[in-house]
Each structure stands twice: as structure tokens, then as C-alpha cells.
C-alpha atoms as a PDB file:
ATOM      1  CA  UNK A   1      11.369  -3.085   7.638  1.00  0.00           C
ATOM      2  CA  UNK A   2       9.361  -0.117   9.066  1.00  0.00           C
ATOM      3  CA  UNK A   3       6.416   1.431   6.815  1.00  0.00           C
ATOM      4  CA  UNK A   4       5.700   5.133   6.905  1.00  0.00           C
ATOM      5  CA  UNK A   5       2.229   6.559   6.386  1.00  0.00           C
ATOM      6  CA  UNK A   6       2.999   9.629   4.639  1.00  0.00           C
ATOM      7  CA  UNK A   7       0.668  12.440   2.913  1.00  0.00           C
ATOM      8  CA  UNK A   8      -1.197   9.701   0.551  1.00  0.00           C
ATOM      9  CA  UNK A   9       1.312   7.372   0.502  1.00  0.00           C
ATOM     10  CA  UNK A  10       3.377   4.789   2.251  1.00  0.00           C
ATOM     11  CA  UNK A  11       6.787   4.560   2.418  1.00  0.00           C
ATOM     12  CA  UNK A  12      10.069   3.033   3.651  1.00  0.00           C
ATOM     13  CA  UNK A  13      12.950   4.885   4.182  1.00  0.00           C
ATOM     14  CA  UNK A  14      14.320   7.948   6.306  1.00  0.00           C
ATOM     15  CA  UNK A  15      12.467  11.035   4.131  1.00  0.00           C
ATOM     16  CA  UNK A  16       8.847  10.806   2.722  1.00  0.00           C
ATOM     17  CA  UNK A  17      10.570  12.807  -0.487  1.00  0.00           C
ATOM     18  CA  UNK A  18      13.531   9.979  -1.216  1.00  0.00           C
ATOM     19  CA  UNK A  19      11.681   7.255   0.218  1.00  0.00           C
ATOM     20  CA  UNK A  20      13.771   3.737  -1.048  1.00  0.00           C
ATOM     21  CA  UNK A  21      10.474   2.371  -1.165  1.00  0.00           C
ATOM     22  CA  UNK A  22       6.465   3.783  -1.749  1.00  0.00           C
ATOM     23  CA  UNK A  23       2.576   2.705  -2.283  1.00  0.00           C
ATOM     24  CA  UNK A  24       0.646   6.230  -3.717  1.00  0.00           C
ATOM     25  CA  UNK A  25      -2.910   5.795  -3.039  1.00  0.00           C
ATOM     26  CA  UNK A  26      -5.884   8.302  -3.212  1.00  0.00           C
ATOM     27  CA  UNK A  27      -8.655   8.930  -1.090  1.00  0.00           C
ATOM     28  CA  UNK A  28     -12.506   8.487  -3.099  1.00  0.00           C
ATOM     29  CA  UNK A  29     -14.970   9.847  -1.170  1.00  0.00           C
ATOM     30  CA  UNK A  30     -15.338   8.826   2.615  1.00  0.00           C
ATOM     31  CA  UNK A  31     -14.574   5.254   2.521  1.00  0.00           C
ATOM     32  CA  UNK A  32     -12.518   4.066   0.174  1.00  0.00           C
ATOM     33  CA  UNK A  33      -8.952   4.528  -1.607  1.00  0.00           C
ATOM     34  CA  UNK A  34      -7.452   3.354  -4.524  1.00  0.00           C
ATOM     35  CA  UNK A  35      -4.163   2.328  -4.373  1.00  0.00           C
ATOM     36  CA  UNK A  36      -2.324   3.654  -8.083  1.00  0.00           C
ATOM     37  CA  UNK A  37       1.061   3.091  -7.701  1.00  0.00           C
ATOM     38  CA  UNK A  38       3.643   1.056  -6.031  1.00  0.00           C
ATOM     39  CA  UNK A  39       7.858   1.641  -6.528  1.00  0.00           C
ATOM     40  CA  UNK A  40      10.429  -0.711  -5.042  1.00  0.00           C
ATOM     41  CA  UNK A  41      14.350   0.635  -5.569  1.00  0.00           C
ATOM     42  CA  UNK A  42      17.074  -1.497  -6.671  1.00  0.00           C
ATOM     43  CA  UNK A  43      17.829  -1.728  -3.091  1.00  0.00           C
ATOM     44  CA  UNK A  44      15.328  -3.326  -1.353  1.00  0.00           C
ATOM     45  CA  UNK A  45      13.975  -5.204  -4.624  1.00  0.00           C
ATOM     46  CA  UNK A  46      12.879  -9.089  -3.858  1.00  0.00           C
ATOM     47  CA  UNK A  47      13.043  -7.962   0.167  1.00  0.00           C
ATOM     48  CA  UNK A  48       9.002  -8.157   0.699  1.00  0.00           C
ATOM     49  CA  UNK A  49       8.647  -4.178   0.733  1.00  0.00           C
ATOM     50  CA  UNK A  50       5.952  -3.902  -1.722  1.00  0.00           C
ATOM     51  CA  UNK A  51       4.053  -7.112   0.361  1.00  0.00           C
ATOM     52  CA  UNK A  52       4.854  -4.746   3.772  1.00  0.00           C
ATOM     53  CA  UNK A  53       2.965  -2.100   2.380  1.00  0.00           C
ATOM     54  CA  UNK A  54       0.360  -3.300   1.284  1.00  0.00           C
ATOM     55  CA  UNK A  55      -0.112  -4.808   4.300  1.00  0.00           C
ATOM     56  CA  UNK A  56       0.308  -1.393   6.248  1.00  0.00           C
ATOM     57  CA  UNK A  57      -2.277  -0.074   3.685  1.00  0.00           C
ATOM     58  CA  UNK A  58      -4.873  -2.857   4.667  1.00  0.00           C
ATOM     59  CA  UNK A  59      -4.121  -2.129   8.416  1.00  0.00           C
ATOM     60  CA  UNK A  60      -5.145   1.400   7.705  1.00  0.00           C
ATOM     61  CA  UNK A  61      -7.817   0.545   6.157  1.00  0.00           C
ATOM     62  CA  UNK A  62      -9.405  -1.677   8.491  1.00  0.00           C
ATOM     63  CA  UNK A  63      -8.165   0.294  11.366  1.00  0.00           C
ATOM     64  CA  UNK A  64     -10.636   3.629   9.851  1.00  0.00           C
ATOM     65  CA  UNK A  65     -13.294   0.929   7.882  1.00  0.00           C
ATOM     66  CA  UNK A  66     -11.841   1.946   4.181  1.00  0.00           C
ATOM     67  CA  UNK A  67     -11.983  -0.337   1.842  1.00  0.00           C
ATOM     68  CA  UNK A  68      -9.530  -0.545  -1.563  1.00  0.00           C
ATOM     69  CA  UNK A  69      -9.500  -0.535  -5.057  1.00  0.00           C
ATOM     70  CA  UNK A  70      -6.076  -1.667  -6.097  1.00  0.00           C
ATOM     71  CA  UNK A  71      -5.419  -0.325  -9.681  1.00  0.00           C
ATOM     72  CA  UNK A  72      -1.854  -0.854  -9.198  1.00  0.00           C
ATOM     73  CA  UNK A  73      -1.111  -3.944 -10.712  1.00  0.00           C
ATOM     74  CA  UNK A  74       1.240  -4.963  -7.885  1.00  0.00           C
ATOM     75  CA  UNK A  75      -1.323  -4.372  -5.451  1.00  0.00           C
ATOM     76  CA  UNK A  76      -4.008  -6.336  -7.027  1.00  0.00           C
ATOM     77  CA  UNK A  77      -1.687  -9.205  -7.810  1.00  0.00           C
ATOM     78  CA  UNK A  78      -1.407  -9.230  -3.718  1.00  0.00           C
ATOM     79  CA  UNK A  79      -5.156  -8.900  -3.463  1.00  0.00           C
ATOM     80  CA  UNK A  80      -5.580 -11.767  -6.028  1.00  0.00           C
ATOM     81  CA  UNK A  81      -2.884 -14.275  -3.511  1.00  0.00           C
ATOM     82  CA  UNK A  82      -4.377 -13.204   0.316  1.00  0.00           C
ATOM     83  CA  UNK A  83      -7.839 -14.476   0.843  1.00  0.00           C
ATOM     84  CA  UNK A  84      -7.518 -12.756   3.789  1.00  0.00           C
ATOM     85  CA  UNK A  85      -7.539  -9.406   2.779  1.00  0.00           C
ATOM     86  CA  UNK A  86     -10.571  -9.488   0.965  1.00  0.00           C
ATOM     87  CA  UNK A  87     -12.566  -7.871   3.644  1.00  0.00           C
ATOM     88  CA  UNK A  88     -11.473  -4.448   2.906  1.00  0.00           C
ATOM     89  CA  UNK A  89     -11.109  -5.382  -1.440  1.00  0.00           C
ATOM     90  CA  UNK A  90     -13.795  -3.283  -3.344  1.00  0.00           C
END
């Protein structure tokens, strides 16, 4: 399953405008973004795409020293179950 980084967003699917799949997220300032929103279609529901971007998100974030605030409750329920991610977690 191949993530997208799109404008504020990531995505999975052919077009960033009918993605099957997207995380919205907004930049704050110079270092950090807040992740608001994450959809999941019928179609790939229970296949690990929310999990995959998230995971792209904290790859971009490390990758350009970001770190997140995830308001979206999916997001911070992934936050909340990977110790490992905490290094980027505001």
C-alpha cells in the first residue's frame, strides 16, 4: 500500500482529489504539524491504511525534525500504542 504526500495531506490512491484513503494535517509554525483528520473508505477499511499513514507522517516528520500534535483521534490512539514514535509526539 503506497502513501502519497500530497498538498497537506497524505493519501492512498491514484488522485490526491479521490484519494480511497487520507491523513489532513496542518503546518504550525516551523516545526510542528497537527495532524486533524484521518478518512479510511469502505474499501480499504481494517487493511492498516490509517496505521501506513501515520507512519509516512512520522517519517516526514523525522526526516525535516517536525514534531506532531495528533488531534485526530485516530492518530493519537496510534500515538498512545507505538512507544516508538514518541520522539516526534508534542
Amino acid at each position: 500500500m503506497q502513501v502519497k504526500h500530497g498538498d497537506s495531506k497524505f493519501y492512498i490512491g491514484d488522485s490526491e482529489q479521490t484519494p480511497k484513503a487520507m491523513m489532513t494535517y496542518v503546518k504550525t509554525g516551523e516545526d510542528m504539524i497537527i495532524i486533524d483528520h484521518t478518512e479510511v473508505s469502505d474499501e480499504l477499511r481494517g487493511q492498516g491504511a490509517g496505521y501506513s499513514m501515520v507512519e509516512a507522517a512520522v517519517k516526514f516528520a523525522r526526516d525535516n525534525n517536525l514534531k506532531i500534535l495528533p488531534l485526530c483521534p485516530f492518530a493519537k490512539s496510534v500515538f498512545d500504542k507505538k512507544p516508538e514514535y514518541q520522539d516526534v509526539l508534542k
